[in-house]
C-alpha atoms as a PDB file:
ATOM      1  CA  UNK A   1       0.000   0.000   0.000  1.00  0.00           C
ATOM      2  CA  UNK A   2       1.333   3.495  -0.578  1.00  0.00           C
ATOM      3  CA  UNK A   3       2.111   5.267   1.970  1.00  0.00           C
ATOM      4  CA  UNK A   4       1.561   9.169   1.684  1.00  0.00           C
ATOM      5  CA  UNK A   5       3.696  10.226   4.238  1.00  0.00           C
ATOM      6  CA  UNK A   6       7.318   7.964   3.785  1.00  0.00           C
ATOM      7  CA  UNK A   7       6.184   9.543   0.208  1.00  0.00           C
ATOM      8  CA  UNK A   8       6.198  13.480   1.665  1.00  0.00           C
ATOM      9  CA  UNK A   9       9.427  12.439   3.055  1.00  0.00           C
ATOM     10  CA  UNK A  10      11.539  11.442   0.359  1.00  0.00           C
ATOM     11  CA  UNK A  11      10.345  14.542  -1.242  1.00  0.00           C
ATOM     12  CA  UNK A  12      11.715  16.571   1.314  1.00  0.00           C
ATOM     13  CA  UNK A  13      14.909  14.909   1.290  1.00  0.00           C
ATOM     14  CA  UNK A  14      15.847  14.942  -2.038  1.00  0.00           C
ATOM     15  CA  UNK A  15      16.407  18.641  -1.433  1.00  0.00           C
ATOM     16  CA  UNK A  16      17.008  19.330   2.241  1.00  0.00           C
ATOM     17  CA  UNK A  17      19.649  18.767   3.791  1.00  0.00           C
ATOM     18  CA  UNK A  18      22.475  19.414   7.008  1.00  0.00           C
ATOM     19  CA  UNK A  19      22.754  23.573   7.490  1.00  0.00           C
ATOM     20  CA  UNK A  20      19.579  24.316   5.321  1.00  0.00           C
ATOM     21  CA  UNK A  21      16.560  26.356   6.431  1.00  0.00           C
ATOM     22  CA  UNK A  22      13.102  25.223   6.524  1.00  0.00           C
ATOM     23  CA  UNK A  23       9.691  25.879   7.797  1.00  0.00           C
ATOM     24  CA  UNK A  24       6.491  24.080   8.797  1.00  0.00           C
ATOM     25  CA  UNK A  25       3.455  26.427   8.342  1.00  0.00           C
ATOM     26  CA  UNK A  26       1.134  24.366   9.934  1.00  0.00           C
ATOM     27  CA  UNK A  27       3.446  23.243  12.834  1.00  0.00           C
ATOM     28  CA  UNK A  28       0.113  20.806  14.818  1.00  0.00           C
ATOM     29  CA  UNK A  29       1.765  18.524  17.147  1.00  0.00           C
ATOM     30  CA  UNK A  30       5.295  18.937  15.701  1.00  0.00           C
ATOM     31  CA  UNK A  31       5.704  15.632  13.516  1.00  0.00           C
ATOM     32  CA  UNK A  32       6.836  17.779  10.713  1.00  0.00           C
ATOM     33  CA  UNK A  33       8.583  19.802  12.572  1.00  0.00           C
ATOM     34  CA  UNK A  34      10.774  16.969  14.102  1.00  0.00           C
ATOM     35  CA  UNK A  35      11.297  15.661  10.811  1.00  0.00           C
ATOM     36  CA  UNK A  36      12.682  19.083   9.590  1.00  0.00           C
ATOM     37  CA  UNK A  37      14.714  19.623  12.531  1.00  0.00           C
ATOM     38  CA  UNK A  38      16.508  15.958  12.671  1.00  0.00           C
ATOM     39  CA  UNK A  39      17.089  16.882   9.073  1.00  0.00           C
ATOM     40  CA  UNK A  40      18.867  20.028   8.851  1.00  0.00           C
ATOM     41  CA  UNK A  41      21.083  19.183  12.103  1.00  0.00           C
ATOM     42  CA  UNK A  42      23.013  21.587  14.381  1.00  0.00           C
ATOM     43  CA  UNK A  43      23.723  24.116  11.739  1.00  0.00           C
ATOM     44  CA  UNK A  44      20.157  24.363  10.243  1.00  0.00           C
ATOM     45  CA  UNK A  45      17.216  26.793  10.752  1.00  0.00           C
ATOM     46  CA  UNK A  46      13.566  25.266  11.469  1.00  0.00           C
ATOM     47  CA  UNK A  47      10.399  27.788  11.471  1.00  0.00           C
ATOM     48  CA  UNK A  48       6.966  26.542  12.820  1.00  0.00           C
ATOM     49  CA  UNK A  49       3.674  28.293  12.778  1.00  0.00           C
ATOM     50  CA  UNK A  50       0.285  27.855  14.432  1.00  0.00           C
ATOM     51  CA  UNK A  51      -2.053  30.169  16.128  1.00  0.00           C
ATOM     52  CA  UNK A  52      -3.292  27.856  18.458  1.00  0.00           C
ATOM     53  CA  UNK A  53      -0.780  27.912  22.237  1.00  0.00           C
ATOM     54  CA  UNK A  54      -2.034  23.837  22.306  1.00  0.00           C
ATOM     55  CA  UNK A  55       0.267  23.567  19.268  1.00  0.00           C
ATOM     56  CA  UNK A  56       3.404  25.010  20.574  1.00  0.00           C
ATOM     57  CA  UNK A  57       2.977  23.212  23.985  1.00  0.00           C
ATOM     58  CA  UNK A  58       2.982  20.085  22.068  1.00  0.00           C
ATOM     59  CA  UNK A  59       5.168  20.508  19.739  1.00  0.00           C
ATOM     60  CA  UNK A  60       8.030  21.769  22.135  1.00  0.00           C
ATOM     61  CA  UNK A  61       7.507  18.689  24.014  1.00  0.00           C
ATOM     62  CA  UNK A  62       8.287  16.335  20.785  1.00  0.00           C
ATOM     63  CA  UNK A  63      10.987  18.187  19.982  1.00  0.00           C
ATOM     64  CA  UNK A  64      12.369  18.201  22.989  1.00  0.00           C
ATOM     65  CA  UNK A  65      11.600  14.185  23.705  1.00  0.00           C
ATOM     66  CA  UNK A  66      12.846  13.121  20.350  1.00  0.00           C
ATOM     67  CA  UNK A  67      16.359  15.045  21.168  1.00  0.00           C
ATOM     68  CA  UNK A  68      16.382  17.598  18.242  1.00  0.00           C
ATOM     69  CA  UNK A  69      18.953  20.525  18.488  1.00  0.00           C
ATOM     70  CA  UNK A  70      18.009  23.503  19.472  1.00  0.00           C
ATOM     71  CA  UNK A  71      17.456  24.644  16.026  1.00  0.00           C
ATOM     72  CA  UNK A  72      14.261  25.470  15.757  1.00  0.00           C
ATOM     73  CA  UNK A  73      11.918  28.643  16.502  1.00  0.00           C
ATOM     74  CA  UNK A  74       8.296  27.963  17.408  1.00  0.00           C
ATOM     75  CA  UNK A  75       5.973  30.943  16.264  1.00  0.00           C
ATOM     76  CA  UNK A  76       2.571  31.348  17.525  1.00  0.00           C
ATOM     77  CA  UNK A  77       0.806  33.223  14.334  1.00  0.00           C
ATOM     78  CA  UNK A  78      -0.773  32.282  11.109  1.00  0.00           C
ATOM     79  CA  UNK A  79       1.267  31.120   8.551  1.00  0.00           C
ATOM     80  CA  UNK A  80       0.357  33.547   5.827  1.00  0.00           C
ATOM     81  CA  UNK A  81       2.491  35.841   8.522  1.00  0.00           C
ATOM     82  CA  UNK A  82       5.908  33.550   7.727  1.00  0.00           C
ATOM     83  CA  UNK A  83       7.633  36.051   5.819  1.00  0.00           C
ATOM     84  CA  UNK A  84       7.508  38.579   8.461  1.00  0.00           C
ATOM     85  CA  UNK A  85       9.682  35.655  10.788  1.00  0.00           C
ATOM     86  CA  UNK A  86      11.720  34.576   7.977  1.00  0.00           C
ATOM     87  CA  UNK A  87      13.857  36.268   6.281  1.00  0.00           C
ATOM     88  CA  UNK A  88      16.275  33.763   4.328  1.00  0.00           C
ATOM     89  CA  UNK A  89      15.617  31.446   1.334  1.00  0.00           C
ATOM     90  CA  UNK A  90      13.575  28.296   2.275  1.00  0.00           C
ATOM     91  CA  UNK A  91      15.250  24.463   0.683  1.00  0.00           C
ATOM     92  CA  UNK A  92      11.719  23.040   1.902  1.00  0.00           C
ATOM     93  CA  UNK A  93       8.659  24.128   3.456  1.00  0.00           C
ATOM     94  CA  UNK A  94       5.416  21.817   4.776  1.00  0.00           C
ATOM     95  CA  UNK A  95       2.260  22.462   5.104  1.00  0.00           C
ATOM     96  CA  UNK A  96      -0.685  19.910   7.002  1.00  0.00           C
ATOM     97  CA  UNK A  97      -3.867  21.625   6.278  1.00  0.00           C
ATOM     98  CA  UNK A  98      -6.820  20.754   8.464  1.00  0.00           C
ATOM     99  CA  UNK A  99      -7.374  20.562  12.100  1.00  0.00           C
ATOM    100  CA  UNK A 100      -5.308  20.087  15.181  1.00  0.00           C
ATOM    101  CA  UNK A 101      -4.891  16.371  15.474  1.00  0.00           C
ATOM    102  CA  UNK A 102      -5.824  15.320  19.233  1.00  0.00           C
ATOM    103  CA  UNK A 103      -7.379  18.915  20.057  1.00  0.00           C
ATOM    104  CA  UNK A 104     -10.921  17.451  19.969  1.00  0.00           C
ATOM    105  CA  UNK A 105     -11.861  20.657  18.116  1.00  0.00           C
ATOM    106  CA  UNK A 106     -12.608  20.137  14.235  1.00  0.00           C
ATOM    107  CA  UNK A 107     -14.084  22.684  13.850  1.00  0.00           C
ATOM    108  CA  UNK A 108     -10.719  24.968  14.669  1.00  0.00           C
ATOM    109  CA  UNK A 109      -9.292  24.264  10.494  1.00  0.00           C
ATOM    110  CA  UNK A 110      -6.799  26.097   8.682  1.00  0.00           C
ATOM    111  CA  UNK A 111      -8.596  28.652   6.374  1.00  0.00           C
ATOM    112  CA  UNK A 112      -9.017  29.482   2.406  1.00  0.00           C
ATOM    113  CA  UNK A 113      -8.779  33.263   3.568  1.00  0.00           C
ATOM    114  CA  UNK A 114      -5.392  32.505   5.096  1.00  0.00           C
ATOM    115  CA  UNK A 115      -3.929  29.204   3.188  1.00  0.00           C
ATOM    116  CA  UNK A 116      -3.760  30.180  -0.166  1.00  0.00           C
ATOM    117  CA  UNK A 117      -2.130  33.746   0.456  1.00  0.00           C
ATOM    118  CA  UNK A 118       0.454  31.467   2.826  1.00  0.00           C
ATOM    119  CA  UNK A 119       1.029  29.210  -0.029  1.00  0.00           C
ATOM    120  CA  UNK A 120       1.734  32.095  -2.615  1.00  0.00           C
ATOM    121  CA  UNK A 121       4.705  33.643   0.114  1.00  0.00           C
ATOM    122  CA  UNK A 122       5.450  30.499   0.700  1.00  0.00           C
ATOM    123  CA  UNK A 123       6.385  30.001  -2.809  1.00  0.00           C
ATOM    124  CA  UNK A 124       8.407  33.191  -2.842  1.00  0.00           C
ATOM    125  CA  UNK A 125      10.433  32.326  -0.079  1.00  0.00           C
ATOM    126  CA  UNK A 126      11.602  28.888  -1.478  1.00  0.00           C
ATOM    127  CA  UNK A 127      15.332  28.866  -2.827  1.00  0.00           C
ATOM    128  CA  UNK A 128      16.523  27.204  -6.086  1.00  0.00           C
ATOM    129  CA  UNK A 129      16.231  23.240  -6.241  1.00  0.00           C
ATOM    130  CA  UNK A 130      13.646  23.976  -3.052  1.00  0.00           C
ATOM    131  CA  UNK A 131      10.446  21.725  -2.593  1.00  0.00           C
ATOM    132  CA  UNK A 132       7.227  22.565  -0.923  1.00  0.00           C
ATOM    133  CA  UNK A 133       4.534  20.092   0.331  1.00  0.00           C
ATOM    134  CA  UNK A 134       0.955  21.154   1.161  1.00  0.00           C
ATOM    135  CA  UNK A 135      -1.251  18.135   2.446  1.00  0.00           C
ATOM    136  CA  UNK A 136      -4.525  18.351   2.107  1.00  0.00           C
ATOM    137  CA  UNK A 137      -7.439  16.903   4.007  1.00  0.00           C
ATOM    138  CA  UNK A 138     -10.840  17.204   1.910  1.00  0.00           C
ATOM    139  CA  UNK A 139     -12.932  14.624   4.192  1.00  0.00           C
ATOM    140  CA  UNK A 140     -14.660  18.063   5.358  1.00  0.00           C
ATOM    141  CA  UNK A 141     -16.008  21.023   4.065  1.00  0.00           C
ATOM    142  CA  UNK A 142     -12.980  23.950   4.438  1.00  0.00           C
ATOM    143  CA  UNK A 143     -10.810  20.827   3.508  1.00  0.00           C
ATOM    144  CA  UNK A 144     -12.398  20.602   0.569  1.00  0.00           C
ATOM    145  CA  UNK A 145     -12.516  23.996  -1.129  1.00  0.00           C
ATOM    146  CA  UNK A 146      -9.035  24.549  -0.029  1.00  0.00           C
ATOM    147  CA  UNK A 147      -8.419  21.930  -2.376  1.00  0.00           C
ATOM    148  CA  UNK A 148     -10.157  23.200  -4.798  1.00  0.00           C
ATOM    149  CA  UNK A 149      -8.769  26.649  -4.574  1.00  0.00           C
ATOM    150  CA  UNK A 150      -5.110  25.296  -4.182  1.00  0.00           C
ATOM    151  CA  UNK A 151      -5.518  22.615  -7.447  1.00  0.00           C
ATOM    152  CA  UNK A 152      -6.848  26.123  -9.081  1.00  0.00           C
ATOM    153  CA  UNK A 153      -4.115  28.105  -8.178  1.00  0.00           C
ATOM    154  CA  UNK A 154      -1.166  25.820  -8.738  1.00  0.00           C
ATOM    155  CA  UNK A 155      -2.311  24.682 -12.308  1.00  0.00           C
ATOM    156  CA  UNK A 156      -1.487  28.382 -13.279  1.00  0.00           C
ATOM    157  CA  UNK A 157       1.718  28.199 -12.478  1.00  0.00           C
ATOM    158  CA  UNK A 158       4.561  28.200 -15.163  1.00  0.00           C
ATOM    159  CA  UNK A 159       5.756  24.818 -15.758  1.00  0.00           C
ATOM    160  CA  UNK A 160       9.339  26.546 -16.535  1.00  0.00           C
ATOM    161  CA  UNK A 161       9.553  27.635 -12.676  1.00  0.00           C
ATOM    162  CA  UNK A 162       8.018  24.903 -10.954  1.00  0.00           C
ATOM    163  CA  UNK A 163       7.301  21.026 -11.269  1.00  0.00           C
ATOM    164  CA  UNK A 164       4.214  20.331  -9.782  1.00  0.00           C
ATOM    165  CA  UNK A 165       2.350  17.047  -8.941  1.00  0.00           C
ATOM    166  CA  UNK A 166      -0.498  15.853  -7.022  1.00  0.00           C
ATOM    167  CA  UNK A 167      -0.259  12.587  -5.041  1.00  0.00           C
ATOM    168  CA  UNK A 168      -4.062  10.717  -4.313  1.00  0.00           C
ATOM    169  CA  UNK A 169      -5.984   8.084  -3.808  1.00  0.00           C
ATOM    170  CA  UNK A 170      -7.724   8.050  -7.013  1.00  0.00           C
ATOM    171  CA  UNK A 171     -10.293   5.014  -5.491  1.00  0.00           C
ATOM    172  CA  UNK A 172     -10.924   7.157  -2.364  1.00  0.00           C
ATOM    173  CA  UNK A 173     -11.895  10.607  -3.080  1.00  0.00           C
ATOM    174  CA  UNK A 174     -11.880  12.098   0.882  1.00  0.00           C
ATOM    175  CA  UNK A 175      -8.832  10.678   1.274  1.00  0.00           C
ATOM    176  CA  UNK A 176      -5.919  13.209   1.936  1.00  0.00           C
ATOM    177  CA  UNK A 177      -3.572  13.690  -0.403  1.00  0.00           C
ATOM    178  CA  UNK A 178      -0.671  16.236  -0.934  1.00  0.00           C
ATOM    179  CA  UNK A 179       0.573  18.719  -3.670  1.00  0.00           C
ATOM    180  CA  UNK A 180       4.487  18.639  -4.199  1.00  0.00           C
ATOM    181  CA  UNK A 181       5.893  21.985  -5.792  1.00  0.00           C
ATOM    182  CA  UNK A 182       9.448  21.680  -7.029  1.00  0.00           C
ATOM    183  CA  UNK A 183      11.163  24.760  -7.792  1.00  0.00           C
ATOM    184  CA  UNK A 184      13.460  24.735 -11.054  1.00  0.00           C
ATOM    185  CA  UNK A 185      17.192  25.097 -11.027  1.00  0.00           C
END
């Protein structure tokens, strides 16, 4: 069976790597985060974002119980905000739309109104031979138009500056399934 997220990960690592800079725009409980920190190393630079303080509780606790160096910066704001944090170029960036897994509230979900203008600065801020992941969770309403919205906006992109796919479960249409953007070199 594939499996989405081993998947999301050999994307990422076929372009990030030790000393690199990265950020997770939807940081949740830190998985991603983890993963981009252990990645990077001592010398790199890890940016997470969530508005919600449950987020950053968590997520400083995996970081810190899974032994990642202290290279990471936990911000409590949306991510459409990330280029006011970051200033450098970006080798990879990851974002996990939906809800807060474990929060018990569903009906706390990342946003159209803030995703897709996160995306586009997202996509600014990525450096040559840089990748950026967006998963997305269309099983509920929001999830779904962000979809929508995101398939619409990426499909105008210019094929010369970016290689763009979209991995899904073609026999399971609420399944979630995640958009890699590749920029050119």
């Amino acid at each position: 069976m594939l499996d989405l997220l081993s998947l999301q990960k050999k994307f990422i690592l076929d372009h990030l790597g030790e000393g690199d800079c990265a950020v997770d725009f939807t940081m949740g409980n830190g998985h991603d985060t983890v993963f981009l920190s252990k990645t990077v190393g001592e010398t790199g630079r890890v940016y997470a974002f969530d508005i919600q303080e449950d987020a950053l509780v968590s997520t400083e606790r995996n970081l810190k119980q899974s032994g990642c160096p202290g290279n990471w910066k936990l911000i409590k704001a949306s991510h459409d905000l990330a280029d006011e944090y970051v200033k450098e170029k970006i080798k990879a960036g990851m974002f996990n739309l939906g809800y807060l897994p474990g929060a018990g509230r569903k009906t706390l979900t990342t946003k159209r109104a803030t995703t897709l203008p996160a995306v586009k600065k997202a996509l600014t801020m990525l450096d040559r031979d840089a990748v950026l992941l967006v998963a997305v969770y269309p099983g509920h309403p929001e999830g779904a138009e962000e979809g929508k919205e995101l398939e619409a906006y990426f499909s105008t992109l210019s094929r010369f500056e970016y290689g763009i796919a979209e991995i899904k479960m073609l026999n399971s249409p609420d399944s979630p399934f995640f958009v890699v953007i590749e920029t050119k070199e």
